[in-house]
C-alpha atoms as a PDB file:
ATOM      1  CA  UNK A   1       0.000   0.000   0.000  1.00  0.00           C
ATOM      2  CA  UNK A   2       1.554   3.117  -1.094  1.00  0.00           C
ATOM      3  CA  UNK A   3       0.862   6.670   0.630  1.00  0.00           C
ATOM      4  CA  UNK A   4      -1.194   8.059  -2.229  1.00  0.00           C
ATOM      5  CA  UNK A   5      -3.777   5.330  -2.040  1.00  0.00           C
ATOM      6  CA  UNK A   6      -3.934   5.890   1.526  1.00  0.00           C
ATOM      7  CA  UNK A   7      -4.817   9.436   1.136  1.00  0.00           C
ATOM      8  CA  UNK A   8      -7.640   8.578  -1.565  1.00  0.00           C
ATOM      9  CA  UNK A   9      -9.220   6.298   1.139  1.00  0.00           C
ATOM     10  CA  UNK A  10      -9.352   8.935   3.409  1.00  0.00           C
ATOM     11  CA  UNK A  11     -10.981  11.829   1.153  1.00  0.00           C
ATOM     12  CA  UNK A  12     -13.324   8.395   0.259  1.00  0.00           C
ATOM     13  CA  UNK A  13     -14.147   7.883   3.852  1.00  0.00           C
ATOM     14  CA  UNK A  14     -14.551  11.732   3.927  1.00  0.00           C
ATOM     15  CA  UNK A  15     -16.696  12.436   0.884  1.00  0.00           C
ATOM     16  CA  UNK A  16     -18.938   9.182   2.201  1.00  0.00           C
ATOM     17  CA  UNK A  17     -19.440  10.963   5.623  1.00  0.00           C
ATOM     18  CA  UNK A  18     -20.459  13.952   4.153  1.00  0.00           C
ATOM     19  CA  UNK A  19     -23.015  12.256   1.737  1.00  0.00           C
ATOM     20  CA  UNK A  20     -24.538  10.441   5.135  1.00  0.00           C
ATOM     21  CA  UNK A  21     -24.208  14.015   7.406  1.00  0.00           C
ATOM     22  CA  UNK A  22     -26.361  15.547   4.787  1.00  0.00           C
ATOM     23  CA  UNK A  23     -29.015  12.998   4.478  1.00  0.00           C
ATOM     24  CA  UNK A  24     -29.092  13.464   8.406  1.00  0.00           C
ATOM     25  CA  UNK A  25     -29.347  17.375   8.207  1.00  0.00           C
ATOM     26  CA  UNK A  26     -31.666  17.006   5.522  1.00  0.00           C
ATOM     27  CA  UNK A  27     -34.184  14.996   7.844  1.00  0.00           C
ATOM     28  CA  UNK A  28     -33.601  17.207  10.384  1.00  0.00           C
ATOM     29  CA  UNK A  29     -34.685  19.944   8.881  1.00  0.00           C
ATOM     30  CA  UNK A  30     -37.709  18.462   7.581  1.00  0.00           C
ATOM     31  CA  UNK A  31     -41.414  18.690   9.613  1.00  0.00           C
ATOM     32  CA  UNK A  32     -42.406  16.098  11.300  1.00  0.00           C
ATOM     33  CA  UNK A  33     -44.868  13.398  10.959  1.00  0.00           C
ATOM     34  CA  UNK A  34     -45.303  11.674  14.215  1.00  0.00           C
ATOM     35  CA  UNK A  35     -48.834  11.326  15.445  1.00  0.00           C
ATOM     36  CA  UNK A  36     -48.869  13.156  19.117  1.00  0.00           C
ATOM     37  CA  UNK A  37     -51.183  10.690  20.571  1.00  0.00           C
ATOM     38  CA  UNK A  38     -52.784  10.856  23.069  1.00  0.00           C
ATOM     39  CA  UNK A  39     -52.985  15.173  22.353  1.00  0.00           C
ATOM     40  CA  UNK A  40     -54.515  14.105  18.737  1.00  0.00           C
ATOM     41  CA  UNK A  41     -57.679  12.014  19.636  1.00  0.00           C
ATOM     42  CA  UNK A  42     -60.300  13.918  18.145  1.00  0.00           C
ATOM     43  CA  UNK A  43     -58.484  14.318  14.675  1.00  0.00           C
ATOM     44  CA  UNK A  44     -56.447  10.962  14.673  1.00  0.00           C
ATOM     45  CA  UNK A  45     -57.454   8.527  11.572  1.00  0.00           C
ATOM     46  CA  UNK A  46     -57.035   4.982  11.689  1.00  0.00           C
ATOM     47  CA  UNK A  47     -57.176   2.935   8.651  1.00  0.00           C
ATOM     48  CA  UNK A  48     -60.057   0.452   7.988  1.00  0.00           C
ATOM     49  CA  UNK A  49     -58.079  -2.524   7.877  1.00  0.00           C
ATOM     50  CA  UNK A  50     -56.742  -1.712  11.364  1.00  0.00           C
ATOM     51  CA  UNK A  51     -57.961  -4.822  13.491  1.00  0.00           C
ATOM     52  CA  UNK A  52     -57.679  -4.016  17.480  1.00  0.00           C
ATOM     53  CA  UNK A  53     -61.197  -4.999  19.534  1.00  0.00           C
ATOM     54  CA  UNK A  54     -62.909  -7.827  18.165  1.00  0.00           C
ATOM     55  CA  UNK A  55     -66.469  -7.010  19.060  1.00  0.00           C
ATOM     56  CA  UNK A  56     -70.144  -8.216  18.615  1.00  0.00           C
ATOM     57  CA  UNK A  57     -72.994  -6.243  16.919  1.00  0.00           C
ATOM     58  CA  UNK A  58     -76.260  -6.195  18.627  1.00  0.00           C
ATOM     59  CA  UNK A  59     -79.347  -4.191  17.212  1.00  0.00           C
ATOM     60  CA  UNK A  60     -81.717  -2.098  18.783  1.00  0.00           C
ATOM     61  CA  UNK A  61     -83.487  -4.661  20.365  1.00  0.00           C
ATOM     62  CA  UNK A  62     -79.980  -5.892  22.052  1.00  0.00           C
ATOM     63  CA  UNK A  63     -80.204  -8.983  19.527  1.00  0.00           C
ATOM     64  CA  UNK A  64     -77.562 -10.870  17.827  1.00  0.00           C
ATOM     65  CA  UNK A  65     -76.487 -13.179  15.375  1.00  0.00           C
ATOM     66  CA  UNK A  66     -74.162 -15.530  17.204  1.00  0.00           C
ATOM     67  CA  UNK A  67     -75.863 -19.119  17.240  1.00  0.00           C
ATOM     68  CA  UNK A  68     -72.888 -20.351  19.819  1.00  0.00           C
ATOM     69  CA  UNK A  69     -71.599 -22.997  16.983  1.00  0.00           C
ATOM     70  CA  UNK A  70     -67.982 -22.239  18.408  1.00  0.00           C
ATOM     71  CA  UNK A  71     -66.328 -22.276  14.988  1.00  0.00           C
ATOM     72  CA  UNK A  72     -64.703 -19.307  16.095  1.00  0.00           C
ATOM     73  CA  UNK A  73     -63.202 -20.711  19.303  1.00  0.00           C
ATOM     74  CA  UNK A  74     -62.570 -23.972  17.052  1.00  0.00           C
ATOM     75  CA  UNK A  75     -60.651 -21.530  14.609  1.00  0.00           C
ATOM     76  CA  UNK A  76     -58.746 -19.404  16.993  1.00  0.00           C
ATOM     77  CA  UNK A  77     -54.983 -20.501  16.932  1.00  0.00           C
ATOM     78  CA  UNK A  78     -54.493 -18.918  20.589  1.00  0.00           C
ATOM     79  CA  UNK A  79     -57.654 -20.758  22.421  1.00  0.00           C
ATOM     80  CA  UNK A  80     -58.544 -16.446  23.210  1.00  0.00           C
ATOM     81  CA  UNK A  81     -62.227 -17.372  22.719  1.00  0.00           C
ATOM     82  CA  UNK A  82     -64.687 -19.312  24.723  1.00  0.00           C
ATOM     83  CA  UNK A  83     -68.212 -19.747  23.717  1.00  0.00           C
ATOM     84  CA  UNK A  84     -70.208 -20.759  26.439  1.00  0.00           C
ATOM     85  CA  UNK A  85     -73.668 -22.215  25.958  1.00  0.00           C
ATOM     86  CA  UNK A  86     -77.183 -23.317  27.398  1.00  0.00           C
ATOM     87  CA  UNK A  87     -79.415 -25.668  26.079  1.00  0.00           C
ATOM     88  CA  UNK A  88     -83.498 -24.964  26.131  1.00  0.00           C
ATOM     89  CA  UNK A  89     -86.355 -26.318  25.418  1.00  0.00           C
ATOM     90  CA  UNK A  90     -88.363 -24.851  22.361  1.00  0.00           C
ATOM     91  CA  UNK A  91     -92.144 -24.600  22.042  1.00  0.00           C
ATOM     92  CA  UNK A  92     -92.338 -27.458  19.630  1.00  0.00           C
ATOM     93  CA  UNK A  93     -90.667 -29.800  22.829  1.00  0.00           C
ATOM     94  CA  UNK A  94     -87.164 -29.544  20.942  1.00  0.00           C
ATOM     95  CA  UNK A  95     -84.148 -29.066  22.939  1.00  0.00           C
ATOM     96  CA  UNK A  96     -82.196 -25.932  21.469  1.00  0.00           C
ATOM     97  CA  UNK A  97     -79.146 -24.487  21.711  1.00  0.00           C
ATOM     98  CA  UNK A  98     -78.090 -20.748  22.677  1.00  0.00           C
ATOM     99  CA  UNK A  99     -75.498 -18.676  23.432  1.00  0.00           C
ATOM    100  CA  UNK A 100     -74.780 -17.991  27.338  1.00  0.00           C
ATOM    101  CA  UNK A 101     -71.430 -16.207  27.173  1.00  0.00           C
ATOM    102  CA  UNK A 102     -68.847 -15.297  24.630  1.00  0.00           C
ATOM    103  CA  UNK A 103     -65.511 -14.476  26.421  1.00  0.00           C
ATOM    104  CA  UNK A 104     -62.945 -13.465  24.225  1.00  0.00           C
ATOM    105  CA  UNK A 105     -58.944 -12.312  26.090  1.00  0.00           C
ATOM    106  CA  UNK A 106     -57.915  -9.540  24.507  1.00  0.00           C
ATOM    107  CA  UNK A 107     -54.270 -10.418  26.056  1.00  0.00           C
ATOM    108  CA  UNK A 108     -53.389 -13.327  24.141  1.00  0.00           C
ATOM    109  CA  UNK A 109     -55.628 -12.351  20.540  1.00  0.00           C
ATOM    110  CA  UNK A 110     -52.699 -11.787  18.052  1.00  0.00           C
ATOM    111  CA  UNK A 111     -55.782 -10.349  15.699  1.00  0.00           C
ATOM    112  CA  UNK A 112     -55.288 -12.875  13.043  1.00  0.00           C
ATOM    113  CA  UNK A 113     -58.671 -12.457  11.874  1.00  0.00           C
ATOM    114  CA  UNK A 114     -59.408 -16.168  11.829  1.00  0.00           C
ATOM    115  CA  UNK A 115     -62.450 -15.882  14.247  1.00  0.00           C
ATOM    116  CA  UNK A 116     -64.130 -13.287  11.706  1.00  0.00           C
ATOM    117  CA  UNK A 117     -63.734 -15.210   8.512  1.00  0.00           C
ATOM    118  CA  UNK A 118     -65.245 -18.522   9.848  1.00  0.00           C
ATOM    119  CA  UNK A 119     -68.313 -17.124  11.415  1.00  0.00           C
ATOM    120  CA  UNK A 120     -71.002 -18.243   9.543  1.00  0.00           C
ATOM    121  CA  UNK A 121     -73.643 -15.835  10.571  1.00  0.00           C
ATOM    122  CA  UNK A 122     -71.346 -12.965  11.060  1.00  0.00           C
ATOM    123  CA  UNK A 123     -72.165 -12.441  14.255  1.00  0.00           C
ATOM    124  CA  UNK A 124     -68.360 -10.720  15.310  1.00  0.00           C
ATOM    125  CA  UNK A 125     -66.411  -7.952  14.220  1.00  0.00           C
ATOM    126  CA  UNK A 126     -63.299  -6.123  14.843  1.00  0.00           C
ATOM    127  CA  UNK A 127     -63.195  -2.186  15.507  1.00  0.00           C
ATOM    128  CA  UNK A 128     -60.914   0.434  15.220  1.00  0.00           C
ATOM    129  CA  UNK A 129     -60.983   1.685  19.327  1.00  0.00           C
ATOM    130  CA  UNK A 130     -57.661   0.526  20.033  1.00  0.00           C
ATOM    131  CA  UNK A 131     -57.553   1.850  23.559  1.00  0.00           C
ATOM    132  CA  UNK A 132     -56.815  -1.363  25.550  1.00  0.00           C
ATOM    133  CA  UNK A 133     -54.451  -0.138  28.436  1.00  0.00           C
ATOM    134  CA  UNK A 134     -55.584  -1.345  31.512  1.00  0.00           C
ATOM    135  CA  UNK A 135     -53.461  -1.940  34.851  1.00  0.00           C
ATOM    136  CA  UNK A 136     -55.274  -5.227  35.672  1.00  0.00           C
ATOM    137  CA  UNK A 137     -54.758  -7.836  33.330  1.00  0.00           C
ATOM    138  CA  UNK A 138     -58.596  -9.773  34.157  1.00  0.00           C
ATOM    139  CA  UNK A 139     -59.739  -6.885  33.076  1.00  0.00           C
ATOM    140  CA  UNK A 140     -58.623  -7.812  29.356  1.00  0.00           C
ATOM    141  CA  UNK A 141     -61.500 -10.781  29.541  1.00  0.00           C
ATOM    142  CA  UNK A 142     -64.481  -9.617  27.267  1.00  0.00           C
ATOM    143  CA  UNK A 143     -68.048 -10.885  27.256  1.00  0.00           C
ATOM    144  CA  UNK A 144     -68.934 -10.259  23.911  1.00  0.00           C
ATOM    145  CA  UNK A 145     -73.061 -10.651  24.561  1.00  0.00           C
ATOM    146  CA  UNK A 146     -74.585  -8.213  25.883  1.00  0.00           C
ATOM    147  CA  UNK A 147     -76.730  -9.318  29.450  1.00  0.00           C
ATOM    148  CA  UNK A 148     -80.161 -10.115  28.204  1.00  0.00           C
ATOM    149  CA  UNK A 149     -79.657 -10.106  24.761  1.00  0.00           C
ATOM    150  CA  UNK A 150     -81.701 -12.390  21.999  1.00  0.00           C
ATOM    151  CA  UNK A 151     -81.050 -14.645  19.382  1.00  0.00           C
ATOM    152  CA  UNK A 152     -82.132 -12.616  15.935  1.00  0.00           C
ATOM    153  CA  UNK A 153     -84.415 -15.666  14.284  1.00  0.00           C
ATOM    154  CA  UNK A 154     -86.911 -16.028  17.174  1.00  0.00           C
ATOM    155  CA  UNK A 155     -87.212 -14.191  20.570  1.00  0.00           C
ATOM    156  CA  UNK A 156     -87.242 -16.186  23.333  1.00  0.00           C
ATOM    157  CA  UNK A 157     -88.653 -16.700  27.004  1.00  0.00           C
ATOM    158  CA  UNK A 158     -86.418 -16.366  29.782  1.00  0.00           C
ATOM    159  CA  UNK A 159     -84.763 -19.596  30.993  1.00  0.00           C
ATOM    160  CA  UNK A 160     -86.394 -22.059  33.143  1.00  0.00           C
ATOM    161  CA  UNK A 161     -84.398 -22.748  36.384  1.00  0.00           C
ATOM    162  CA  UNK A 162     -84.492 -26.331  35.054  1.00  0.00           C
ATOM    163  CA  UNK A 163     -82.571 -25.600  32.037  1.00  0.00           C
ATOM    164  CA  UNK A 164     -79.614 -23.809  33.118  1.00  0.00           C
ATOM    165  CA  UNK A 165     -77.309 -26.345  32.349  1.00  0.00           C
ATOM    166  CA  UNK A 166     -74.029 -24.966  30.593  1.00  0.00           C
ATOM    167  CA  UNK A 167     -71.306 -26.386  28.402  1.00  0.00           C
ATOM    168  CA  UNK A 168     -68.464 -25.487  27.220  1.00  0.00           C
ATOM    169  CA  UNK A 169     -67.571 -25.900  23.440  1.00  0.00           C
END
C-alpha cells in the first residue's frame, strides 16, 4: 500500500461521511410526521383494515347473530375465545341451543382475523378503538353478549331454572 492510495481512502471515507451528514441534516430539517397521541384524539385517523377490539354487533333490540356454533373458538390458533352455551327447550318440545357467554382475552388475541372469517352468521367484528391499556390484566376478559340479549331468528322466554345447564364448546 503506497501513501497516495492511503490518502484517496481517506478523502473516500470523507466524501462518504459527508453524503450520510447531509441525508441526516436534511431529515432534520424536515417537519415532522409523528402522530402526538394521546394530544390528537379527536383528529387521529385509523385505517379500515386496522384490526384491534374484536367485538359483537347487537341491534336495537340488544339482539344478535351468534348461534354459539364455536367455529370461532374452534378456529382461533391462541384458544382467546370461549363460547359458552345453554341448552333450552323450544315450544315445539325440541331441545335448542343458545349462546350464554362469549368471552374473548384480549391479552393473548394476536388479531389474526381467523375468528371473523369462519363465522357463519357474522355475528363478530373487529373495531378500530384501540384503547386497551388497563393496569389489571382480568380486566382484558371480554363478554362479547350483551346481558339479556336475543337470538335474531326467534325471541325467546327467559330460561327455566331447570334448564340452566351450561357447556363449554
Amino acid at each position: 500500500m503506497n501513501f497516495s492510495t492511503y490518502i484517496r481512502g481517506i478523502f473516500k471515507g470523507l466524501r462518504s461521511l459527508a453524503g450520510g451528514m447531509s441525508v441526516t441534516g436534511k431529515e432534520f430539517l424536515t417537519p415532522k410526521v409523528t402522530m402526538e397521541y394521546p394530544e390528537n384524539r379527536k383528529t387521529l385517523v385509523i385505517s379500515d383494515r386496522w384490526r384491534s377490539e374484536l367485538i359483537m354487533p347487537h341491534d336495537e333490540q340488544n339482539e344478535h347473530a351468534c348461534t354459539a356454533c364455536g367455529i370461532c373458538m374452534i378456529n382461533c390458533p391462541n384458544g382467546t375465545i370461549r363460547v359458552i352455551s345453554a341448552s333450552i327447550d323450544t315450544e315445539e318440545g325440541k331441545k335448542k341451543k343458545i349462546l350464554d357467554k362469549h368471552l374473548w382475552d384480549y391479552g393473548s388475541c394476536t388479531f389474526c382475523n381467523l375468528c371473523v372469517i369462519s363465522c357463519p352468521s357474522d355475528a363478530i367484528v373487529f373495531n378500530n378503538d384501540f384503547e386497551g391499556a388497563v393496569f389489571n390484566r382480568s380486566k382484558l376478559v371480554h363478554q362479547l353478549n350483551h346481558t339479556g340479549s336475543k337470538l335474531r331468528e326467534k325471541k325467546r322466554e327467559p330460561l327455566p331454572a331447570n334448564s340452566e345447564k351450561t357447556t363449554d364448546k
